[in-house]
Protein backbone atom coordinates (compact mmCIF):
# COMPACT_ATOMS: atom_id res chain seq x y z
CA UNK A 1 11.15 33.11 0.25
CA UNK A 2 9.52 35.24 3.01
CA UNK A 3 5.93 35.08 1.12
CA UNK A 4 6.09 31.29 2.22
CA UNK A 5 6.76 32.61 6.28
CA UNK A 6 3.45 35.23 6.31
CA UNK A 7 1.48 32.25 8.29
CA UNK A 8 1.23 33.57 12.03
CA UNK A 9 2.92 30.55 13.31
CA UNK A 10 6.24 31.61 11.80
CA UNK A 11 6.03 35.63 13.48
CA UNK A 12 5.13 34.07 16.76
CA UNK A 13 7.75 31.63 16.40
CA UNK A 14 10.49 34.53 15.19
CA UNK A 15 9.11 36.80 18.68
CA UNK A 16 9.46 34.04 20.90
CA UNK A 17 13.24 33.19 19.81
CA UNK A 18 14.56 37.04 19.98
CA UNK A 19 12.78 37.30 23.37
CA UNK A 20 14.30 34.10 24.52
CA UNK A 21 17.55 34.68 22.96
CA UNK A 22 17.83 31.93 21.28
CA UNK A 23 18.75 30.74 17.10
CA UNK A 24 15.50 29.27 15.55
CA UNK A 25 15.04 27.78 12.00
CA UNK A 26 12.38 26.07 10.18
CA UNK A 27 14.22 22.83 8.50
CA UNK A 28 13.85 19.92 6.30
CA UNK A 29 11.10 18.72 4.36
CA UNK A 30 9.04 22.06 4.53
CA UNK A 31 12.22 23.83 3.06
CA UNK A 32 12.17 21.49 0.62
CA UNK A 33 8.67 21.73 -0.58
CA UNK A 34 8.35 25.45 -0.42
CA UNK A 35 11.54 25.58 -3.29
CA UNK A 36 9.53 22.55 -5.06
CA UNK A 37 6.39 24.62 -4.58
CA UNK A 38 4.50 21.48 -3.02
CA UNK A 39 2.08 21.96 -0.21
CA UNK A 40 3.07 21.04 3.25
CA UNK A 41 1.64 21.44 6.61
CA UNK A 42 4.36 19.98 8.57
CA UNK A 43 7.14 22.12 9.83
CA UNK A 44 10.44 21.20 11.95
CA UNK A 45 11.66 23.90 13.71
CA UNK A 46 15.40 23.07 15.22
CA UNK A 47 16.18 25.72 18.25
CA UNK A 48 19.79 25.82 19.67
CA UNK A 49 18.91 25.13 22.82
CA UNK A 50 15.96 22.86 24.17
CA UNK A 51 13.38 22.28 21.84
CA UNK A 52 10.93 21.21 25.02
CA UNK A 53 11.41 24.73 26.95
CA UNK A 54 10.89 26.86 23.06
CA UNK A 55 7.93 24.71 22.58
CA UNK A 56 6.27 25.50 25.97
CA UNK A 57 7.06 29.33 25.21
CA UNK A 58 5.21 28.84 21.71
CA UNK A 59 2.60 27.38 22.98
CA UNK A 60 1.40 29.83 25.90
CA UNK A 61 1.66 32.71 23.09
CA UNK A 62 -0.67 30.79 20.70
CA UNK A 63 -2.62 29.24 23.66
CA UNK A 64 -2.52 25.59 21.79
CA UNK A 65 -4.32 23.01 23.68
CA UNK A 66 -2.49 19.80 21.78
CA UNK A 67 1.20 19.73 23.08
CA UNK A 68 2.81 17.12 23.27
CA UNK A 69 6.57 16.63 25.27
CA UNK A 70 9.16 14.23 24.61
CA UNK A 71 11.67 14.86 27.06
CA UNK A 72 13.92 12.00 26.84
CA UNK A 73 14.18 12.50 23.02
CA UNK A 74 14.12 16.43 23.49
CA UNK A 75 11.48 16.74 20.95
CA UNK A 76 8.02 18.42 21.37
CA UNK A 77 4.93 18.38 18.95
CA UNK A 78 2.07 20.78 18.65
CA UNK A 79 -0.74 21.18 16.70
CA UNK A 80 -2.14 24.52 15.72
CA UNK A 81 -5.07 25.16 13.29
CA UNK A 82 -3.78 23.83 10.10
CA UNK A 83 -0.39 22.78 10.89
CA UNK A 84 1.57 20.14 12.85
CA UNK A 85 4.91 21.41 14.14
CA UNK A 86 8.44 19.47 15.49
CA UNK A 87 9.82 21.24 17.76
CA UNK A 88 13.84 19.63 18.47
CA UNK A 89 16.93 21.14 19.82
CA UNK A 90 19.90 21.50 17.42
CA UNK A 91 22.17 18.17 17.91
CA UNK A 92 24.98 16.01 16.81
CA UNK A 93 24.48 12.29 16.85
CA UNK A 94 26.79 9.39 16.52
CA UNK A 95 26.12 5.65 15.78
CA UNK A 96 27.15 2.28 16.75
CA UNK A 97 27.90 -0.56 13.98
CA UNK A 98 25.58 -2.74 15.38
CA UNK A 99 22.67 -0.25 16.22
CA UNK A 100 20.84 2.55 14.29
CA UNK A 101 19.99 4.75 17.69
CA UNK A 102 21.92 7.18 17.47
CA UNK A 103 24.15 9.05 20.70
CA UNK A 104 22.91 12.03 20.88
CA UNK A 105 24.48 15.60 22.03
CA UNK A 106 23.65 19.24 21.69
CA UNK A 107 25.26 20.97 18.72
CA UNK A 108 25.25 24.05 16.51
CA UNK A 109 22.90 24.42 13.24
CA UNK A 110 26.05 22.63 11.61
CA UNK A 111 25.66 19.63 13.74
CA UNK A 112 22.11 19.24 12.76
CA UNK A 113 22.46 20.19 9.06
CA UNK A 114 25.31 17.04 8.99
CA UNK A 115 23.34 14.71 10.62
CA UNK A 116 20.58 15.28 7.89
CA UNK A 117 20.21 12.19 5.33
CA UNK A 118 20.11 14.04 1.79
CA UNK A 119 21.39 17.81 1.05
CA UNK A 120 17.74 18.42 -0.42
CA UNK A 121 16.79 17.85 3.72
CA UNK A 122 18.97 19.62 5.37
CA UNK A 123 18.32 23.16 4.23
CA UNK A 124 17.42 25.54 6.65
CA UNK A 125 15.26 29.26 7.33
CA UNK A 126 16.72 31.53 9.56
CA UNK A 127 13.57 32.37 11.60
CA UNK A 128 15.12 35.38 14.33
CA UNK A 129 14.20 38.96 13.15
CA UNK A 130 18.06 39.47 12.11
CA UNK A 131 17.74 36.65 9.78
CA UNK A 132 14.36 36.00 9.24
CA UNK A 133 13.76 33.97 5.34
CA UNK A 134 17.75 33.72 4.99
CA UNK A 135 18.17 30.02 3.28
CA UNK A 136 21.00 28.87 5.12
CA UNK A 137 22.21 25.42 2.42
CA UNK A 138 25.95 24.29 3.27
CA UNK A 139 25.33 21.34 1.06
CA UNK A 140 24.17 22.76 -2.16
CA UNK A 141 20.64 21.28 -1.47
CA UNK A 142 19.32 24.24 -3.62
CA UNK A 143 20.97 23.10 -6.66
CA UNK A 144 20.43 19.66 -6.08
CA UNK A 145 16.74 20.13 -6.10
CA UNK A 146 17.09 22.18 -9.58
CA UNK A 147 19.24 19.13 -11.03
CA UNK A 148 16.43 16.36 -9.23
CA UNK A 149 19.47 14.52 -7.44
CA UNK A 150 19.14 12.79 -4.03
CA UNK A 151 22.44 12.72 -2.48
CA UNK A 152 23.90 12.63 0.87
CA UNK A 153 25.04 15.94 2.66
CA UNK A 154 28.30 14.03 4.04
CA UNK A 155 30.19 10.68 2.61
CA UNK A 156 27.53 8.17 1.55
CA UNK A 157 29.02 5.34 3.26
CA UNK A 158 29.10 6.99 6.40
CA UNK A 159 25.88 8.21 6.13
CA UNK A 160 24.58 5.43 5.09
CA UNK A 161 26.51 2.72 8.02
CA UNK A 162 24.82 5.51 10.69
CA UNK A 163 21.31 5.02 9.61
CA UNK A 164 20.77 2.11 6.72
CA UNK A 165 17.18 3.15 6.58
CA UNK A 166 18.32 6.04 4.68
CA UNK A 167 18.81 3.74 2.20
CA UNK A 168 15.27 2.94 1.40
CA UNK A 169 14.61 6.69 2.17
CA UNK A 170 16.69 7.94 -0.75
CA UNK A 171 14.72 5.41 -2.61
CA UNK A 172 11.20 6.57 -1.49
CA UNK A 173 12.29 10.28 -2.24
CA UNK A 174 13.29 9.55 -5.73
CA UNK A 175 10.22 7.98 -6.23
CA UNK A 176 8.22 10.72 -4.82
CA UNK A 177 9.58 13.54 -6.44
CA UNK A 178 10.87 11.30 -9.72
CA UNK A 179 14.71 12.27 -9.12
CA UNK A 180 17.61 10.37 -9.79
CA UNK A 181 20.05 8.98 -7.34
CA UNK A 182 23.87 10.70 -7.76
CA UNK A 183 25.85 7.94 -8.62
CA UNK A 184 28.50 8.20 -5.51
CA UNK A 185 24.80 7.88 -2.95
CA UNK A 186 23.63 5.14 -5.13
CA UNK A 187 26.88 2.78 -5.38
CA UNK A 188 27.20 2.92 -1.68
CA UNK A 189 23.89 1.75 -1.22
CA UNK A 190 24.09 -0.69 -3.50
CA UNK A 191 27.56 -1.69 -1.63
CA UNK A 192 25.79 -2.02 1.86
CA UNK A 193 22.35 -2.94 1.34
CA UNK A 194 22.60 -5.71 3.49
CA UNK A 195 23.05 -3.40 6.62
CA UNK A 196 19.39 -2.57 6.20
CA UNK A 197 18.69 -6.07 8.10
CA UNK A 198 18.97 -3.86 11.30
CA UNK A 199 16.81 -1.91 10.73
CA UNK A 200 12.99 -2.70 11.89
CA UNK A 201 10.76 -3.96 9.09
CA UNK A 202 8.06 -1.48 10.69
CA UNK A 203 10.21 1.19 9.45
CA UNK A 204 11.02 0.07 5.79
CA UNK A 205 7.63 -0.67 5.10
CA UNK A 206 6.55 2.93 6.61
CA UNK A 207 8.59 4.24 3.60
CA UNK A 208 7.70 1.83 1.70
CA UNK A 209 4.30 2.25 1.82
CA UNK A 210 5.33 6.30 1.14
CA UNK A 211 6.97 5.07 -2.09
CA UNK A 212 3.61 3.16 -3.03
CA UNK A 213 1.76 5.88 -2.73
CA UNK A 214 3.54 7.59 -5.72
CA UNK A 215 2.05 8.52 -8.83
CA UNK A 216 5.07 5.94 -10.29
CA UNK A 217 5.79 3.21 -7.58
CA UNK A 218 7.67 1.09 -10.11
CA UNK A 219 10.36 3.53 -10.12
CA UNK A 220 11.14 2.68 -6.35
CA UNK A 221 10.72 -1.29 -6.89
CA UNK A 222 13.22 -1.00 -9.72
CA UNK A 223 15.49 1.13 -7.77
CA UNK A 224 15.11 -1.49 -4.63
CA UNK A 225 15.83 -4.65 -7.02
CA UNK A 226 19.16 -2.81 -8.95
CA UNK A 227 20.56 -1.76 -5.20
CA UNK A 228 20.21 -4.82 -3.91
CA UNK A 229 17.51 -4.15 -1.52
CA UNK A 230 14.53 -5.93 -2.50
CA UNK A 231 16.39 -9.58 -1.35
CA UNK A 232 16.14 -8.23 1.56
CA UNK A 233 12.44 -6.67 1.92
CA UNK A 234 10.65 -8.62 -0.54
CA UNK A 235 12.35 -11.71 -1.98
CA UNK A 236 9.33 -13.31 -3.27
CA UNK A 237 8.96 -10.43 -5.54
CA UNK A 238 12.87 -10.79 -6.57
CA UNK A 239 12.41 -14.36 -7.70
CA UNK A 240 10.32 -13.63 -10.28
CA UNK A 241 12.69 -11.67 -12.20
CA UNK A 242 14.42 -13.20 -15.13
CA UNK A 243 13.17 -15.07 -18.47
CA UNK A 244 13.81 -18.99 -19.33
CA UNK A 245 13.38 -20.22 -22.82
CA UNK A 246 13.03 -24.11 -24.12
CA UNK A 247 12.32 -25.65 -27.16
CA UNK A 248 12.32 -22.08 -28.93
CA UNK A 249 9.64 -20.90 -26.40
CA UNK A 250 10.31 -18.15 -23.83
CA UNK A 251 8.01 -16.91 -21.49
CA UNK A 252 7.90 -12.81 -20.31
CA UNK A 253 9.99 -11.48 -17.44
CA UNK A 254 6.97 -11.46 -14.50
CA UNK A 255 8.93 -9.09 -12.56
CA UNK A 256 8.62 -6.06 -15.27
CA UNK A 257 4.97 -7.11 -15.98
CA UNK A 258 3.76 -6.91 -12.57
CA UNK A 259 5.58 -3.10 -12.21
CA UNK A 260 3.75 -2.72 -15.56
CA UNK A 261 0.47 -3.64 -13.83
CA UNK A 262 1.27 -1.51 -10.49
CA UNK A 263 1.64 1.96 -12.81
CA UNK A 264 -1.36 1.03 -14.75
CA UNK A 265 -3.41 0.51 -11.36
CA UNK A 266 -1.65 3.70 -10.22
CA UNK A 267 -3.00 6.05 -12.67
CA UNK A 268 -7.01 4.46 -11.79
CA UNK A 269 -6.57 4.24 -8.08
CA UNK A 270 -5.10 5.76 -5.06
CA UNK A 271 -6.15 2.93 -2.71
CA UNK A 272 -3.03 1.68 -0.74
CA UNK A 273 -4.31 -2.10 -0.70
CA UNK A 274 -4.92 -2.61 -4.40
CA UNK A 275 -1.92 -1.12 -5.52
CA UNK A 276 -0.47 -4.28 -2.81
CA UNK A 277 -2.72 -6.73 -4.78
CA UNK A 278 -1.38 -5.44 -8.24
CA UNK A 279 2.17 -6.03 -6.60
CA UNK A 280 1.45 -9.08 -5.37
CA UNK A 281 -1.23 -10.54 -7.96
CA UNK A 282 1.01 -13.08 -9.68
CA UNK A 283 3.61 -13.66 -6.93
CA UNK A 284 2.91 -17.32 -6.80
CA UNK A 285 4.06 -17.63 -10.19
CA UNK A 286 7.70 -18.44 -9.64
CA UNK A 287 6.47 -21.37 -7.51
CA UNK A 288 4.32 -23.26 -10.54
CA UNK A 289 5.83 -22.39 -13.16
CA UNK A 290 6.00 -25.62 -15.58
CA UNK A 291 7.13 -26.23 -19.14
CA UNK A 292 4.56 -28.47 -20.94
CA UNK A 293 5.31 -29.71 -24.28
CA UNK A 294 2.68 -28.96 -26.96
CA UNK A 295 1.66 -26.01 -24.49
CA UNK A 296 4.38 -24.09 -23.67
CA UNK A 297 5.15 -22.39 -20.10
CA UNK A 298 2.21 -22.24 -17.84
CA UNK A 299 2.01 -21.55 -14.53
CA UNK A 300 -1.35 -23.49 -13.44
CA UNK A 301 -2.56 -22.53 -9.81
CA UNK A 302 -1.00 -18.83 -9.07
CA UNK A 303 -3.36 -17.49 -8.39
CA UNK A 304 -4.39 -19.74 -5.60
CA UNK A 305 -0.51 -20.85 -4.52
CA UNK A 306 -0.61 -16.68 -4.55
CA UNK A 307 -3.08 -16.00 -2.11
CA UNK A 308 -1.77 -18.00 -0.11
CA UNK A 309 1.19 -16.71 0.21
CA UNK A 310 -0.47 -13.97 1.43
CA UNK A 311 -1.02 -13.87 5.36
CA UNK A 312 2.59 -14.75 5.44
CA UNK A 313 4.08 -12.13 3.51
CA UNK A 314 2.29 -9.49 5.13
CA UNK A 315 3.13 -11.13 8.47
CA UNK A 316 6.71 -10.54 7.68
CA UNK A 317 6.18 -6.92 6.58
CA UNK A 318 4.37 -6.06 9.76
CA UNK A 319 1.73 -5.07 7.13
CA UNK A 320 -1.86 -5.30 8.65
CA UNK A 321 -3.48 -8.85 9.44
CA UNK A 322 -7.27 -7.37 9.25
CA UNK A 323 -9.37 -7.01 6.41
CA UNK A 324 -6.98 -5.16 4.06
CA UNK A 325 -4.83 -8.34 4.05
CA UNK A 326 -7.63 -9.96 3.45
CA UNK A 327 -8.72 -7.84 0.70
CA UNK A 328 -5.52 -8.39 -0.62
CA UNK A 329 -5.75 -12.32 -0.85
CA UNK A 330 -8.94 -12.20 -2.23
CA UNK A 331 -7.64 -10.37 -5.19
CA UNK A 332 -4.82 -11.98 -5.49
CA UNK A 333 -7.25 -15.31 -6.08
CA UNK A 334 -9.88 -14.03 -8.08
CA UNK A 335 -7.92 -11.54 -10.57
CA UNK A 336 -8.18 -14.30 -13.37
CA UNK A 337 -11.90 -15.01 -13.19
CA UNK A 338 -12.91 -11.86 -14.85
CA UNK A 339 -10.15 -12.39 -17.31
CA UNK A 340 -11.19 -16.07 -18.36
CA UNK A 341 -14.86 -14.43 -18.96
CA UNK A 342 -13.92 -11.97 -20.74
CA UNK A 343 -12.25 -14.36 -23.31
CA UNK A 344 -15.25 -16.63 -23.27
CA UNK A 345 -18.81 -16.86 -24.05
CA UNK A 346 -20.22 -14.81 -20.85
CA UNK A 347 -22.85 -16.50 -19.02
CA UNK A 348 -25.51 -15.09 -16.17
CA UNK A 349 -23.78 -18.23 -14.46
CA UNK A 350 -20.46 -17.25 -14.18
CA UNK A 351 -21.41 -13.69 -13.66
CA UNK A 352 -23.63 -14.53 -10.59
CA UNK A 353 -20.48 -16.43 -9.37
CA UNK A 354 -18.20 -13.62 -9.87
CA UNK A 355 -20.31 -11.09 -7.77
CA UNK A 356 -21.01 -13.65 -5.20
CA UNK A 357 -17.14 -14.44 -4.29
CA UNK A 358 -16.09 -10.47 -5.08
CA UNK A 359 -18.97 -9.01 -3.44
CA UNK A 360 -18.16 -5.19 -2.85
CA UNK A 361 -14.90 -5.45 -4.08
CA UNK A 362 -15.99 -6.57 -7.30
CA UNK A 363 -15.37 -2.82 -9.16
CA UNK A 364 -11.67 -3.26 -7.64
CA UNK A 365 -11.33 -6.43 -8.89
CA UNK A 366 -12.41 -5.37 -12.54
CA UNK A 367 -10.28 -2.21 -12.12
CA UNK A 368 -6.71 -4.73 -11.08
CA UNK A 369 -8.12 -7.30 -14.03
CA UNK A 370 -7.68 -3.88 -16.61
CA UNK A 371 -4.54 -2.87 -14.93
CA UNK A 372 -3.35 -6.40 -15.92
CA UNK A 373 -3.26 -6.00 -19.62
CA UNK A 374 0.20 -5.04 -20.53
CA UNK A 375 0.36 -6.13 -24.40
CA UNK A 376 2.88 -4.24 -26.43
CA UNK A 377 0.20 -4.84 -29.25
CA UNK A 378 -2.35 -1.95 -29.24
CA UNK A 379 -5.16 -4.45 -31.28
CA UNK A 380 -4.64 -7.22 -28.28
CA UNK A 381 -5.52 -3.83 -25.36
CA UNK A 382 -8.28 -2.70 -27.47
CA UNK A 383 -10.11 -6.51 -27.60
CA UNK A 384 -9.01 -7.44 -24.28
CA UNK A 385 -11.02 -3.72 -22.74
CA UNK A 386 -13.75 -4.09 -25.44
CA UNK A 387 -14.45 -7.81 -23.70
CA UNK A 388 -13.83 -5.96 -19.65
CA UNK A 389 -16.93 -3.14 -20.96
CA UNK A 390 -18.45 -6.39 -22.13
CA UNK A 391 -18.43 -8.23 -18.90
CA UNK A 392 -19.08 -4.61 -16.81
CA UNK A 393 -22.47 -3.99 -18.58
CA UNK A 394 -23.76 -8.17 -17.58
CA UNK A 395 -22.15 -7.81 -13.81
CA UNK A 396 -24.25 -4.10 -13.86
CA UNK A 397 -27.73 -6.33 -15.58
CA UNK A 398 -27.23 -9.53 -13.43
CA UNK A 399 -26.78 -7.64 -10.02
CA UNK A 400 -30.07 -5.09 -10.86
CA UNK A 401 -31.96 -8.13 -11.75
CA UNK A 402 -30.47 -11.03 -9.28
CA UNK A 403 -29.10 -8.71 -5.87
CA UNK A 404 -26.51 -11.50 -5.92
CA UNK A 405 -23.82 -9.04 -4.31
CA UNK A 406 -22.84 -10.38 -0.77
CA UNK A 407 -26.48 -12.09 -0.81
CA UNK A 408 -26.72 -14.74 2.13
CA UNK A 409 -29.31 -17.57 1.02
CA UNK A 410 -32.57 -17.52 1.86
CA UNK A 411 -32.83 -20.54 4.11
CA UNK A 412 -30.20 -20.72 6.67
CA UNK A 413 -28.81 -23.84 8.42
CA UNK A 414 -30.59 -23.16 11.28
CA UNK A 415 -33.23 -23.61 9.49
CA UNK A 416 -32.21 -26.99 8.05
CA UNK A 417 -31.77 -28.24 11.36
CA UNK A 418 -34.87 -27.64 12.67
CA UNK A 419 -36.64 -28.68 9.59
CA UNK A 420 -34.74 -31.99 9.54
CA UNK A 421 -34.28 -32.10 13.94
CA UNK A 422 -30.59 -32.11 12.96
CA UNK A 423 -27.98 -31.41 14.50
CA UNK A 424 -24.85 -29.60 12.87
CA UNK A 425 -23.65 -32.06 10.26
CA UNK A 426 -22.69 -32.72 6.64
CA UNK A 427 -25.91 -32.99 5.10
CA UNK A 428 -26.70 -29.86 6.54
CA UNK A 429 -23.88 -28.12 4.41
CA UNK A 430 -24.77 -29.96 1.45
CA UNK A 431 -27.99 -28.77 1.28
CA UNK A 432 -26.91 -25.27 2.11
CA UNK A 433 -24.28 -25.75 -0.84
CA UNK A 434 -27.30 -27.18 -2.92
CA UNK A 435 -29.74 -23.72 -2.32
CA UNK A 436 -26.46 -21.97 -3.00
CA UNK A 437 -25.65 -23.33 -6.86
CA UNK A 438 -29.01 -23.33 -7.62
CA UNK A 439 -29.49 -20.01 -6.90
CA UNK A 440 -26.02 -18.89 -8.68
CA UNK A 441 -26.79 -21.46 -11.61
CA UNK A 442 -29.95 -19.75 -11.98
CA UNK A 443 -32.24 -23.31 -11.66
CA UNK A 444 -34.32 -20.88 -9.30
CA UNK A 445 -34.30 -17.48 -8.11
CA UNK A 446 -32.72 -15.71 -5.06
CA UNK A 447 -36.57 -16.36 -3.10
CA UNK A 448 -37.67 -18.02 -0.08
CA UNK A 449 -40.11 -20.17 -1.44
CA UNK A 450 -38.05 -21.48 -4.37
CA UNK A 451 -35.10 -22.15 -1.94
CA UNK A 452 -37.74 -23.89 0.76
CA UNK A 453 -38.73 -25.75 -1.38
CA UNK A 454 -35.16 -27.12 -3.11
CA UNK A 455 -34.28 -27.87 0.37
CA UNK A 456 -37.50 -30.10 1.49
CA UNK A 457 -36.50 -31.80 -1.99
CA UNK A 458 -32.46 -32.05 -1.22
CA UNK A 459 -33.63 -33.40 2.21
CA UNK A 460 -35.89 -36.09 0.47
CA UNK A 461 -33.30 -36.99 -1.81
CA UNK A 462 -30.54 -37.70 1.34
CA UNK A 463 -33.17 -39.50 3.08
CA UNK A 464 -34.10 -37.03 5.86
CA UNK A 465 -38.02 -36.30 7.09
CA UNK A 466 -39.06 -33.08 7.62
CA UNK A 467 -39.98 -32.93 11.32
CA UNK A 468 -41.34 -29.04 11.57
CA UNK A 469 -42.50 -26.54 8.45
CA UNK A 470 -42.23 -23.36 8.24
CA UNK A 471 -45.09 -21.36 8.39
CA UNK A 472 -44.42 -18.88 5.92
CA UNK A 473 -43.87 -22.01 3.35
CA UNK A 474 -47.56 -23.29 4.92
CA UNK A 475 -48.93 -20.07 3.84
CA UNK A 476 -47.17 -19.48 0.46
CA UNK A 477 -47.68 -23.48 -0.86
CA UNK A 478 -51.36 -23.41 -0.09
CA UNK A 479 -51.90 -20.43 -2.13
């Protein structure tokens, strides 16, 4: 154990507390992760006594410029080369029904050790030169960690009524570390999972996020949905549990599928945001899904019903409204294009389409659309990648040969308008639109003069007279 406390932050930290005369112990998660053997770099030290005034004597010895005090909460934080340090005095809390702030008074180490959410979190290093690497573990956290149970140091339900986000946190750890709930922790918060609506959704979704950032994160959607919790945090994912047959026909559960997805995306990428859009990629399927005789179920328009649903969803979450929500949406409504070509014959059209709407996102795209094939039937994967390499290598030929990636036509609508002496109006964007097509149809290439001269044309056609030319077209035409 001591091997892990050789950093100098831990003897200055031991010096300080016998010269103070005060009990100091490193706690929680970096107790936890040294016995796991996981790196950490965060580390709570609990002081009985005030955290503030042993965090000010800490500081001075190690000279730390980035302190920072939080008197009314009794907490301090400071940064030191490689490490980011809590600094808290030991404490007993006690909640309301209706509230998840706690009251707050001083206590012993058995106070805070109580007041911890799982026994794998409240183990404790003595830190003071008399006890300096003890593992002080009331709970039996130790052996809990060996077994890969999360359970809760005190009763569950009490635990549980004083803080319901620890709830979601037992979830996010299980998920995390791939441990299994103990069954007493796990029927209480299936029993009270509706107490989590007091909690604020900007902390669920900080561990959730945490839990989607797990090698697995289906493990901690499946443990939300059989507790109870997901009605809560994420209905629209709920509904789209569950099977229907008719007429002999039965359709696959959408809710598995889409965990199915989420682990295959997993093991590609580590990008937050597309591991959202593989969550979210067929959530507007419960919403148009349709029986059609002769065809079967089919659930026409999800992907656009999908994105958007979208802005709202993550408005709800507290989940950024910026450009990852927009990334989001946009795969969300493009993750079947690259599936449709893959089944079909693939043309530069549809390809120069495809980059245009994905633009830089296009290799995320392709890497959700190969996430998305979840066939039990090993032939069915192998034609269904053999068609994604297919449609890879003519995205890789088009864009080398066409630049159609986030291209922006050649003639813009100013110029239109003051080829035309327009002012901003609808034959302006249907020319625009016009230039556009053509170029993505391939009738002419992505160049000025082509496009110049497709718009002179358009213009003729809708019955305008070009007023002014340009003179690059002067120059160019007369050649």
């Amino acid at each position: 154990m001591k091997e892990y406390l050789k950093s100098n932050i831990f003897r200055v930290i031991s010096d300080v507390a016998d010269i103070e005369g005060v009990d100091a112990y490193v706690t929680g998660g970096f107790v936890r992760d040294i016995l796991l053997n996981r790196p950490s770099k965060d580390i709570d030290i609990v002081v009985v006594g005030s955290g503030v005034d042993f965090a000010q004597k800490v500081a001075q010895r190690l000279r730390a410029r980035k302190v920072t005090y939080f008197k009314n909460f009794g907490t301090a934080q400071l940064k030191h080369n490689e490490w980011d340090i809590e600094f808290v005095g030991a404490r007993k809390e006690s909640y309301r029904l209706d509230s998840r702030k706690p009251i707050v008074e001083n206590g012993t180490l058995e106070d805070d050790q109580k007041r911890r959410d799982f026994t794998i979190n409240a183990l404790a290093i003595g830190l003071n030169k008399r006890n300096f690497g003890e593992l002080i573990d009331p709970f039996n956290g130790q052996q809990d960690l060996k077994q890969k149970i999360i359970r809760t140091p005190l009763e569950p339900a009490a635990t549980f009524s004083d803080d319901p986000l620890r709830m979601v946190r037992a979830i996010r750890f299980a998920t995390q570390l791939n441990f299994d709930i103990e069954p007493n922790t796990f029927k209480a918060i299936s029993e009270m999972s509706g107490r989590i609506s007091i909690v604020s959704i900007e902390r669920v979704m900080d561990e959730i996020n945490k839990m989607m950032a797990s090698p697995r994160p289906s493990i901690g959607w499946l443990l939300l949905d059989q507790t109870g919790l997901l009605q809560y945090i994420l209905p629209e994912l709920a509904a789209m549990k569950g099977v229907e047959s008719r007429n002999g026909v039965t359709h696959k559960d959408n809710f598995y599928h889409t965990l199915e997805v989420l682990d295959n995306l997993a093991q590609k990428s580590d990008d937050l945001w597309l591991r959202w859009a593989a969550l979210l990629h067929d959530i507007g399927k419960p919403k148009t899904k349709r029986f059609v005789a002769g065809q079967g179920w089919t659930f026409h328009g999800h992907d656009f019903l999908g994105a958007k649903m979208i802005p709202e969803i993550f408005r709800k979450l507290k989940l950024p409204l910026n450009d990852k929500m927009k990334f989001v949406q946009k795969m969300v409504l493009l993750h079947l294009r690259p599936i449709v070509l893959s089944q079909d014959v693939v043309t530069d059209s549809a390809i120069r389409r495809l980059l245009f709407d994905a633009g830089d996102d296009i290799d995320a795209l392709m890497m959700l659309c190969e996430a998305d094939i979840t066939s039990k039937n090993d032939s069915t994967v192998r034609k269904h990648l053999a068609n994604f390499r297919i449609v890879r290598k003519k995205l890789k030929e088009v864009e080398e040969k066409d630049s159609i990636r986030n291209f922006q036509p050649p003639v813009t609508g100013e110029m239109i308008m003051g080829t035309f002496n327009l002012k901003p109006c609808k034959e302006v964007g249907i020319i625009k639109n016009r230039i556009k097509d053509a170029i993505l149809d391939g009738e002419i290439r992505n160049d000025f003069f082509e496009a110049y001269t497709l718009m002179l044309n358009t213009g003729k056609d809708l019955g305008l007279t070009a007023v002014k030319i340009d003179p690059r077209y002067s120059s160019l035409s007369s050649k």
